[in-house]
Protein backbone atom coordinates (compact mmCIF):
# COMPACT_ATOMS: atom_id res chain seq x y z
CA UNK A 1 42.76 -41.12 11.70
CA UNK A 2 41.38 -37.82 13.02
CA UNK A 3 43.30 -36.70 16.33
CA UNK A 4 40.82 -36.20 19.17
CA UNK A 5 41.34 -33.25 22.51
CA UNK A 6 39.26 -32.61 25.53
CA UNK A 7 38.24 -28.68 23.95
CA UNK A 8 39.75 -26.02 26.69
CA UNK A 9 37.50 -23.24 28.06
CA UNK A 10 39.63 -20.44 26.45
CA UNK A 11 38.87 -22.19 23.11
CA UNK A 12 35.03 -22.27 23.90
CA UNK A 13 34.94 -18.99 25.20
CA UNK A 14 34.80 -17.07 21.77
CA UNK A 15 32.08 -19.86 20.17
CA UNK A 16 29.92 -19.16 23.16
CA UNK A 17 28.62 -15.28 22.99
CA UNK A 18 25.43 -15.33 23.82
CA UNK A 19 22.62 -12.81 22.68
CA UNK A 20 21.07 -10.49 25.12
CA UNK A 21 17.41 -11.26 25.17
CA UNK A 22 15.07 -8.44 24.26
CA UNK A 23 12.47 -7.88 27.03
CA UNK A 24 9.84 -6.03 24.69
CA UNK A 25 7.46 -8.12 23.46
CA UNK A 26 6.69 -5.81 20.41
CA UNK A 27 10.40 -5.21 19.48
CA UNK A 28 11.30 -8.80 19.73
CA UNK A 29 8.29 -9.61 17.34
CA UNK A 30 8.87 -6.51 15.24
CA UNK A 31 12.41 -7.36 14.75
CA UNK A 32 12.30 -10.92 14.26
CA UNK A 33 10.18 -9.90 11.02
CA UNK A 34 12.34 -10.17 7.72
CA UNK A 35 9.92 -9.87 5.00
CA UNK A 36 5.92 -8.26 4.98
CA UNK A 37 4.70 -11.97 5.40
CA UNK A 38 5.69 -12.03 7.91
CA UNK A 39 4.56 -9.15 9.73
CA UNK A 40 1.06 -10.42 7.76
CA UNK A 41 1.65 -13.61 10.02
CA UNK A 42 2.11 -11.72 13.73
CA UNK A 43 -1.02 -9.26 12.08
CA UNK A 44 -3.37 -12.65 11.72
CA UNK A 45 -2.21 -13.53 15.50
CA UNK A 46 -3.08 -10.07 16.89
CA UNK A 47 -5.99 -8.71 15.39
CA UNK A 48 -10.03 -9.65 15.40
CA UNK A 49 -11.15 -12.10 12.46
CA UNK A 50 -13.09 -9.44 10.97
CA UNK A 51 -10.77 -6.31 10.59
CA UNK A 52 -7.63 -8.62 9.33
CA UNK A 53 -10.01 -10.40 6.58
CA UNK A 54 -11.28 -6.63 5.63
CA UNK A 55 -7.37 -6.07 5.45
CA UNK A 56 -6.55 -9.16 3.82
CA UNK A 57 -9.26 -10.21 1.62
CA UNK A 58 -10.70 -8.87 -1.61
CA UNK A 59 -13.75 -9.72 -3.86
CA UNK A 60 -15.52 -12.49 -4.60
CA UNK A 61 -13.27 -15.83 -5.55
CA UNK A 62 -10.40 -13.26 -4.47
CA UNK A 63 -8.08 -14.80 -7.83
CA UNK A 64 -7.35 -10.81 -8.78
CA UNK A 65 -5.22 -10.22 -5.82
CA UNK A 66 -3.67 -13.84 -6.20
CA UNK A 67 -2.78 -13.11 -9.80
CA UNK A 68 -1.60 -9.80 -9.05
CA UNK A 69 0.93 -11.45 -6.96
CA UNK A 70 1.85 -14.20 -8.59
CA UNK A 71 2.45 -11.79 -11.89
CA UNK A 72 5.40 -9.96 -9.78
CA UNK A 73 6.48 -13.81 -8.44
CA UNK A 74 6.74 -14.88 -12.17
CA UNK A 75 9.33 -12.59 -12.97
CA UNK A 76 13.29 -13.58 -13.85
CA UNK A 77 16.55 -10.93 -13.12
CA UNK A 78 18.78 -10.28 -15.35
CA UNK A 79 21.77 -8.97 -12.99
CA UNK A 80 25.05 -6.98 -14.59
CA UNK A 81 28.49 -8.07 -12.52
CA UNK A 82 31.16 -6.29 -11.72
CA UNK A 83 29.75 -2.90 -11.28
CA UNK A 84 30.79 -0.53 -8.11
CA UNK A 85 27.77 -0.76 -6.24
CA UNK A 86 29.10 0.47 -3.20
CA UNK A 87 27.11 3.60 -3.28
CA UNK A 88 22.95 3.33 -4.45
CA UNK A 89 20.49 5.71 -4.77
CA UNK A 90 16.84 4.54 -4.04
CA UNK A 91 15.19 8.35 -4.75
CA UNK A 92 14.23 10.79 -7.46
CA UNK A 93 11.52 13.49 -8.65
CA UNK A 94 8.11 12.29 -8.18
CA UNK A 95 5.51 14.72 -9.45
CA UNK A 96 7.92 17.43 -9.19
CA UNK A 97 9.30 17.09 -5.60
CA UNK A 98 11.90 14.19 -4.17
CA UNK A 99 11.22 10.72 -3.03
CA UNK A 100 14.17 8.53 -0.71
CA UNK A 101 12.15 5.58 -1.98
CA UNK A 102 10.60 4.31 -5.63
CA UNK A 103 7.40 3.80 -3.31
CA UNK A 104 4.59 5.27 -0.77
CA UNK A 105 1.93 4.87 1.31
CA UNK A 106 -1.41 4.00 -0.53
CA UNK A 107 -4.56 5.50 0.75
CA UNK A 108 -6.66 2.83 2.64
CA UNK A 109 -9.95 3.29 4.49
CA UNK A 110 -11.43 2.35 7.90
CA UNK A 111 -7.20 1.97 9.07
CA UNK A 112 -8.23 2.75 12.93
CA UNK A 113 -10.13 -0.02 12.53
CA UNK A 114 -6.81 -2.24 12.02
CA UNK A 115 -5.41 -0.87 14.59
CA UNK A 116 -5.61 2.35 16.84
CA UNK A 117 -2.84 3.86 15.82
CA UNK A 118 -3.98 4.39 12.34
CA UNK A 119 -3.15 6.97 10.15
CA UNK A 120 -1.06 8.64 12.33
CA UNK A 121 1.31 5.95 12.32
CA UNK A 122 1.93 5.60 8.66
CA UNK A 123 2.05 9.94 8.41
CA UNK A 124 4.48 9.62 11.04
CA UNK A 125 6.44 6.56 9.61
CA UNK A 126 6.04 8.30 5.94
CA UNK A 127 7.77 11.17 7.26
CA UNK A 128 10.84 9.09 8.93
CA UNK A 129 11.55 7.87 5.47
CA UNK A 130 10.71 10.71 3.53
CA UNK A 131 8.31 9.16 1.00
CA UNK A 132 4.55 9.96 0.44
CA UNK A 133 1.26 9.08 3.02
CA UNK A 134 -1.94 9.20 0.91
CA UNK A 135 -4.81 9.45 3.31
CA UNK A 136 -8.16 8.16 1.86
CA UNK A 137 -11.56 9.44 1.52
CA UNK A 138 -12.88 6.96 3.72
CA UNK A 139 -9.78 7.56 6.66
CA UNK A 140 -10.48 7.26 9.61
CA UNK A 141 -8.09 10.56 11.07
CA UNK A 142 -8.85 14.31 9.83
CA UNK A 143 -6.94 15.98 6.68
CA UNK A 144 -5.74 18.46 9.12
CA UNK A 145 -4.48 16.10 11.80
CA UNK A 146 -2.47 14.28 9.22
CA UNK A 147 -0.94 17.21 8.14
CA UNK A 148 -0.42 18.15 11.42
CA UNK A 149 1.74 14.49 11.70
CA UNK A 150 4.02 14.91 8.75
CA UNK A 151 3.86 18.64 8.72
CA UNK A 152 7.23 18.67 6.21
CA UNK A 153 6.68 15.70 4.24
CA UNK A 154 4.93 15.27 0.84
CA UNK A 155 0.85 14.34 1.88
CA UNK A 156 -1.63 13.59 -0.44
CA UNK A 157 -5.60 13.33 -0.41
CA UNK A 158 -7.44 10.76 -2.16
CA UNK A 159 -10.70 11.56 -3.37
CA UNK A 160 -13.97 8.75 -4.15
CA UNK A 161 -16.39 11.55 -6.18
CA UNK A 162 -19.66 11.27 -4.06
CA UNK A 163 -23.02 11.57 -5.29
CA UNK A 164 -22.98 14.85 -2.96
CA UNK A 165 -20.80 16.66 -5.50
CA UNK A 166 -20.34 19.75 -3.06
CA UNK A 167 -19.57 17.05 0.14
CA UNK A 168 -17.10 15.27 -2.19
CA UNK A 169 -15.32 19.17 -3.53
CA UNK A 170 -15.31 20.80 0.36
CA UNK A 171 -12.63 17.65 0.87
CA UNK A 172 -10.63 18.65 -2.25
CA UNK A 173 -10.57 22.29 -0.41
CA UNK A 174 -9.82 21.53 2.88
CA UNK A 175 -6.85 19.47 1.48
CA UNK A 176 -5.50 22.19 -0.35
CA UNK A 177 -5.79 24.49 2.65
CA UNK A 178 -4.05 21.58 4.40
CA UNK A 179 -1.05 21.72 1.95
CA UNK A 180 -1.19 18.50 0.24
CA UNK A 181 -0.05 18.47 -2.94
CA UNK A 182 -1.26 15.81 -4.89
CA UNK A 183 -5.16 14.50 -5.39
CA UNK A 184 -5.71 11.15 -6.12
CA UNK A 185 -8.89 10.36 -8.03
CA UNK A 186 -10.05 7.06 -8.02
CA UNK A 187 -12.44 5.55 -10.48
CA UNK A 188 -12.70 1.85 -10.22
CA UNK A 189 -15.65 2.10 -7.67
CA UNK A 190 -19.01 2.75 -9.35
CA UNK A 191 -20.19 0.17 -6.90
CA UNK A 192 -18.96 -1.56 -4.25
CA UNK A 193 -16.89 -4.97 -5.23
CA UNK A 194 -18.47 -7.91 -3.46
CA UNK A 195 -16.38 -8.99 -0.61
CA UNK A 196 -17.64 -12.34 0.64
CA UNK A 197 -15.13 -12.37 3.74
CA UNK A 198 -16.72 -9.08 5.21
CA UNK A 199 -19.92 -10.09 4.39
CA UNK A 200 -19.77 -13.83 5.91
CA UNK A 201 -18.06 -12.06 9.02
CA UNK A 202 -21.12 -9.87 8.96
CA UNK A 203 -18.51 -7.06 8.90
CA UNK A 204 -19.59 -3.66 10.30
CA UNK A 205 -18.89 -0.19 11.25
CA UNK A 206 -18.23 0.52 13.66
CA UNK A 207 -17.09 -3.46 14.76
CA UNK A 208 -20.66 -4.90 16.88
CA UNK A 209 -20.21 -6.92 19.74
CA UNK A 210 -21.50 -10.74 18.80
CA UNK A 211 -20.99 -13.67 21.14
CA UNK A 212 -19.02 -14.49 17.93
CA UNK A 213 -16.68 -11.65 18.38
CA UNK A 214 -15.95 -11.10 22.00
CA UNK A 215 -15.35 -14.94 21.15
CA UNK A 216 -12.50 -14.04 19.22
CA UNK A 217 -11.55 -11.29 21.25
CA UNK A 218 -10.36 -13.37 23.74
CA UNK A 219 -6.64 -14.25 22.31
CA UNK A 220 -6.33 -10.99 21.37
CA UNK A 221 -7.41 -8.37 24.18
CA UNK A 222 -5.01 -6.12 23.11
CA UNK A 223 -6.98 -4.99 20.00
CA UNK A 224 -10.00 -5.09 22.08
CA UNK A 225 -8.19 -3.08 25.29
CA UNK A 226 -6.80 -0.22 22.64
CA UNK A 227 -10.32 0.16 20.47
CA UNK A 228 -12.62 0.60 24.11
CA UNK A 229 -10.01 3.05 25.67
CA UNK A 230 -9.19 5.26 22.51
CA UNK A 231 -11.41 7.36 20.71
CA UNK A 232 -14.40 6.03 19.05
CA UNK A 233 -13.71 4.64 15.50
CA UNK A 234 -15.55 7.36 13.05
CA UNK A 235 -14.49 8.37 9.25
CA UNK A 236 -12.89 11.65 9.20
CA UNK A 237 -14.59 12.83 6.31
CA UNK A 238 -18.38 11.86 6.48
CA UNK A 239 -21.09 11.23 9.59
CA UNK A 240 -21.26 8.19 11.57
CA UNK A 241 -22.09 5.10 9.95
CA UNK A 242 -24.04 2.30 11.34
CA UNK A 243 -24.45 -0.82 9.07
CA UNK A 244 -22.29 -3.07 6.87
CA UNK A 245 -19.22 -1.10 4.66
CA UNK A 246 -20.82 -2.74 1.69
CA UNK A 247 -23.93 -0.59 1.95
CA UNK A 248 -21.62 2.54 2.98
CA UNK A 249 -20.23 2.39 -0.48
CA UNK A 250 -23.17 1.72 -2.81
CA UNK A 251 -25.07 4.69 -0.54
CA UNK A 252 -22.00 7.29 -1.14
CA UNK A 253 -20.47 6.97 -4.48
CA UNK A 254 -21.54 7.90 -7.65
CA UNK A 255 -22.11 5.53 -10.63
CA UNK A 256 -22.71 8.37 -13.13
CA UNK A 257 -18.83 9.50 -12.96
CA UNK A 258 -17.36 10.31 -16.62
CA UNK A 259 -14.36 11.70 -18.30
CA UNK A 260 -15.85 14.96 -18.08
CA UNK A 261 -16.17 14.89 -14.09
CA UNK A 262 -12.24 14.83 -14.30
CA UNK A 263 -11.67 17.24 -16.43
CA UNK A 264 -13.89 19.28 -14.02
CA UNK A 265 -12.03 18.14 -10.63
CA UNK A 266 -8.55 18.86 -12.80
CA UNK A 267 -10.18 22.59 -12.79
CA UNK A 268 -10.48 22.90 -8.87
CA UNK A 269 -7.83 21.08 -7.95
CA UNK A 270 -4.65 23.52 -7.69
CA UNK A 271 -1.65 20.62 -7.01
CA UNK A 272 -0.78 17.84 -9.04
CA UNK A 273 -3.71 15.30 -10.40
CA UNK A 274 -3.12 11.81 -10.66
CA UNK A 275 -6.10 9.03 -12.12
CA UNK A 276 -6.01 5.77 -10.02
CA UNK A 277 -7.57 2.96 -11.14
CA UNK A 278 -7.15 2.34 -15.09
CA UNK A 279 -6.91 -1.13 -16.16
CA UNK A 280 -6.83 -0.66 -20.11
CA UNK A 281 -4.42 0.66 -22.05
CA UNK A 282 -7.20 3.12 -24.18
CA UNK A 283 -8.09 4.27 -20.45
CA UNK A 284 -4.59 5.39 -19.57
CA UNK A 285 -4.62 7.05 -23.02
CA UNK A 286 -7.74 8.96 -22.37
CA UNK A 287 -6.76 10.06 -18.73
CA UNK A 288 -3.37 11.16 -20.21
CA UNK A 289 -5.39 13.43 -23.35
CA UNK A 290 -6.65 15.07 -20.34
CA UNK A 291 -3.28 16.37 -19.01
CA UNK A 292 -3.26 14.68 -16.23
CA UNK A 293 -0.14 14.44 -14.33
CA UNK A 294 -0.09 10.62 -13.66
CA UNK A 295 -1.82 7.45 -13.68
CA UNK A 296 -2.05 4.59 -11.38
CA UNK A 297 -2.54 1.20 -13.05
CA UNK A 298 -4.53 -0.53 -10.48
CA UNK A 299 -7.22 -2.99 -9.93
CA UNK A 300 -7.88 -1.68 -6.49
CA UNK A 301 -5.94 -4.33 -4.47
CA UNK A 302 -8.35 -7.17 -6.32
CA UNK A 303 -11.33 -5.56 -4.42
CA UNK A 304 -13.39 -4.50 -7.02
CA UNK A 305 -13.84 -6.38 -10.04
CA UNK A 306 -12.76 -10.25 -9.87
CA UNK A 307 -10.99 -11.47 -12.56
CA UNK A 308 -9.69 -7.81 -13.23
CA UNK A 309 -5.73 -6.92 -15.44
CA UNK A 310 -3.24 -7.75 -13.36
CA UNK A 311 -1.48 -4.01 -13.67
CA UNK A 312 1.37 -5.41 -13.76
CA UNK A 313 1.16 -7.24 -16.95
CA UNK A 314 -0.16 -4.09 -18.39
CA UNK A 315 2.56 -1.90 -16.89
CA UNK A 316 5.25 -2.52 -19.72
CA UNK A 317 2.99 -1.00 -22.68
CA UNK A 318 0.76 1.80 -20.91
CA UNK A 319 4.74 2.88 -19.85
CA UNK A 320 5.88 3.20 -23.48
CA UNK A 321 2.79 4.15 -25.11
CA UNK A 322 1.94 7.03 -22.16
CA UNK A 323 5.12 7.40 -20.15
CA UNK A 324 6.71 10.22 -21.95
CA UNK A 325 3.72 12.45 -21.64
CA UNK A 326 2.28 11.84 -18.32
CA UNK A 327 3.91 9.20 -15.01
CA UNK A 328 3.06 5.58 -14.79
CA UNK A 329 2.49 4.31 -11.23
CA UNK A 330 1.60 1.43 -10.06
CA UNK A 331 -0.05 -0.58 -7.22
CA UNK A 332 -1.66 -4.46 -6.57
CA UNK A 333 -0.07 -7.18 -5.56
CA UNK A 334 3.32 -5.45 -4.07
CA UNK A 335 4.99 -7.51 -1.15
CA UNK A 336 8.66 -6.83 -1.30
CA UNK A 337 11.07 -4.80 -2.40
CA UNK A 338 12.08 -6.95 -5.64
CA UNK A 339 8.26 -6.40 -6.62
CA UNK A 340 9.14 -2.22 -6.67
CA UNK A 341 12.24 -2.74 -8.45
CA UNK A 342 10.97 -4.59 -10.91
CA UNK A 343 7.95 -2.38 -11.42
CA UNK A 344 10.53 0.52 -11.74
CA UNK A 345 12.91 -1.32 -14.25
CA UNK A 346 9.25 -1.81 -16.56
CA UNK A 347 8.57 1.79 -16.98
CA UNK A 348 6.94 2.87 -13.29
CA UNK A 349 8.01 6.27 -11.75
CA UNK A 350 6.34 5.05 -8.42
CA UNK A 351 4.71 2.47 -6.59
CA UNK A 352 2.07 2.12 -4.09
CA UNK A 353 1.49 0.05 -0.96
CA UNK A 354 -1.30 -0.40 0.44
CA UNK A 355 -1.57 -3.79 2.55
CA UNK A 356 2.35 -4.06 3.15
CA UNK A 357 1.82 -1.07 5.40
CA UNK A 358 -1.46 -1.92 7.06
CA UNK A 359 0.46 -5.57 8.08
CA UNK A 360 2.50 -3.99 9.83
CA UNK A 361 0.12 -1.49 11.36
CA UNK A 362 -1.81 -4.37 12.94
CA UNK A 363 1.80 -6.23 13.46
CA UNK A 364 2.60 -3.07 16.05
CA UNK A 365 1.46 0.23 15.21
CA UNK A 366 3.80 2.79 14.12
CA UNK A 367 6.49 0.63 14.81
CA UNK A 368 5.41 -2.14 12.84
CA UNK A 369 4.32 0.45 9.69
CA UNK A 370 8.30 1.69 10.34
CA UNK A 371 9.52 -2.11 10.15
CA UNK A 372 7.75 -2.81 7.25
CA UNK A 373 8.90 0.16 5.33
CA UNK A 374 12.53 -0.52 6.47
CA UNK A 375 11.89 -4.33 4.84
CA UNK A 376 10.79 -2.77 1.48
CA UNK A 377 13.39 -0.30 1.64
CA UNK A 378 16.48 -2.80 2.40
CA UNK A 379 15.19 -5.24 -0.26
CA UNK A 380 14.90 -2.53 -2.89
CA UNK A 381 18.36 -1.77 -2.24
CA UNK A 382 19.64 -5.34 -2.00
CA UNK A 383 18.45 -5.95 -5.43
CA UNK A 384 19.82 -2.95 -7.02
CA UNK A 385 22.65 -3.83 -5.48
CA UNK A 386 22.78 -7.40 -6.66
CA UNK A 387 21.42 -6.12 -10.59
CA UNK A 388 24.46 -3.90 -10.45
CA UNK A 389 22.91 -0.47 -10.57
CA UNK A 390 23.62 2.23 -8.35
CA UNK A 391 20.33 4.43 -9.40
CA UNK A 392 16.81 3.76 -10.24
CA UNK A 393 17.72 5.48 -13.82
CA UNK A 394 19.60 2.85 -14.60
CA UNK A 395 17.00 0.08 -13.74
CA UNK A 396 15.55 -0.83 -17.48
CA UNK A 397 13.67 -3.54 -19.28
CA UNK A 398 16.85 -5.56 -20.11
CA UNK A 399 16.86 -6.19 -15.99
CA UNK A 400 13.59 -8.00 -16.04
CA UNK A 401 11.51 -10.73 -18.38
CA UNK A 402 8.10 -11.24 -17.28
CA UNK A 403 7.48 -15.13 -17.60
CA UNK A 404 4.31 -16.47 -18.73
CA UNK A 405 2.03 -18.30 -16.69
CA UNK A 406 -1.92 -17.02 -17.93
CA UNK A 407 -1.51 -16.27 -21.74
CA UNK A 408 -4.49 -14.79 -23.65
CA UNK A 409 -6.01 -16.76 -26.08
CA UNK A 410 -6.37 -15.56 -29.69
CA UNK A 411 -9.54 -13.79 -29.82
């Protein structure tokens, strides 16, 4: 029979520490936050229908995103024990120059339109953590003033090859003047993908003023408040636009590109060249016959082509048919920190976030881009840690099986 005591206060005491309660709103959200859902969750809460779904969403039926993801959810660890794990090394050489983390910043367009802040925020939070902030094309901040915000870090310019060949090559100049040192070429966008959520949420630029939006303004003036006070939304790189970003895109890039437009922006580009956007292994194979110095398998977040690889089913063999000669990175589909590791045990020298960061952009500007990057970074560690290697050299193959879930068909 279990003896029963009226409990004494000195015996309560140590049970009954309360926490201080954190007074900022933003803090308490930001820190309450454990994984890039949810900061996607608080992102949905605070910002307008129509920028989160040009965030969120991709093309069409939207299943190349999905896939994308589940690819890097159907994945199984092989863990070592008993290793000293004490100590762990998340960095290396990335295109010549160190990285404190197997991943960076991916270039993303219209990102004031998320959220004020923009790319100023994710320079700024690149720099804190000492990996890479790409800043796109079709950015919404200046080359210069994002140089200007991670003035010792590692920047790099991504480049959509106009129809305006000289427009598109005075960018690739100023960003060498700037200092950046790597030029992303993308070459998955011919035409634009067709993205039904922008297009049913009649999705402009800059945002219009519908009864339909100041409608769903009101639970979120904070958006609202910060885009009428701050400086008008505009792209960095090109005049104003006034119309839907589907027509921007069919009206500004070329659909004549070829192999031999790269070789000829490899020629006037002075840093290091990498080729984003190859979905085939013969592609990486060509791009790397070009001396190129890497490749990024991607299908452009799923918002291009519909139905597109999943890159990282393709990862494994582009990395041992290519990855002596030139590096394999990767992007699509990357919401934790497992999803980098794993990428990095399968043959990738770097990864690439691009909606990760923008969550937590819209979850609380910089501070939100620096939570979300401290969430990858702790879970890349944690599962080094728990695979039992102290370095991403000694992440391998044997440390991951890729389980089947869509298997090709015999053709």
């Amino acid at each position: 029979m279990v003896k029963r005591q009226i409990p004494k206060v000195r015996d309560l005491a140590p049970l009954m520490q309360f926490k201080k309660p954190e007074l900022n709103g933003k803090k308490r959200r930001l820190d309450a936050a454990l994984t890039i859902e949810d900061l996607r969750r608080i992102a949905k809460r605070r910002t307008p229908t129509a920028a989160f779904d040009y965030t969120d969403g991709s093309a069409e039926a939207e299943l190349s995103i999905s896939r994308a993801r589940q690819a890097f959810q159907d994945i199984e660890f092989s863990p070592s024990i008993l290793r000293d794990v004490s100590k762990v090394s998340t960095g290396w050489d990335v295109l010549g120059a160190p990285v404190a983390q197997p991943f960076g910043i991916a270039p993303t367009g219209f990102t004031r339109m998320m959220q004020t802040e923009g790319e100023i925020a994710g320079a700024h939070a690149a720099a804190r953590a000492g990996i890479p902030f790409s800043l796109s094309t079709m950015g919404t901040t200046s080359i210069e003033d994002v140089r200007d915000a991670n003035p010792h870090g590692r920047n790099w310019f991504q480049l959509y090859m106009w129809k305006d060949r000289e427009r598109s090559m005075s960018l690739v100049d100023r960003a060498a003047k700037a200092g950046y040192d790597t030029l992303l070429v993308t070459v998955d966008v011919p035409v634009a993908g067709a993205r039904l959520r922008d297009k049913r949420n009649g999705m402009t630029i800059p945002p219009a003023l519908t009864p339909g939006t100041v409608l769903n303004a009101l639970p979120r003036p904070q958006w609202w408040i910060d885009f009428l006070t701050t400086e008008p939304l505009s792209f960095a790189s090109i005049d104003r636009w006034s119309g839907t970003v589907a027509e921007l895109l069919d009206t500004m890039f070329d659909p004549t590109v070829t192999f031999e437009d790269l070789a000829w922006i490899k020629e006037q580009w002075p840093g290091k060249l990498v080729v984003k956007g190859i979905q085939t292994l013969d592609d990486a194979k060509a791009v790397t016959a070009l001396g190129v110095d890497g490749l990024v398998l991607s299908n452009h977040g799923g918002r291009q082509l519909d139905r597109a690889t999943i890159p990282f089913h393709l990862l494994p063999e582009v990395a041992r048919e290519v990855g002596k000669d030139t590096e394999v990175m990767i992007d699509t589909g990357i919401m934790s920190g497992a999803d980098i590791v794993a990428s990095i045990a399968l043959g990738a020298r770097f990864t690439l976030v691009g909606r990760a960061y923008l969550y937590g952009l819209m979850a609380g500007g910089e501070a939100g881009v620096n939570r979300a990057v401290d969430i990858l970074s702790e879970q890349v560690e944690r599962t080094m840690r728990l695979l039992g290697v102290t370095a991403l050299e000694e992440l391998g193959p044997g440390h991951v099986t890729q389980l089947e879930r869509l298997v090709p068909r015999p053709r």
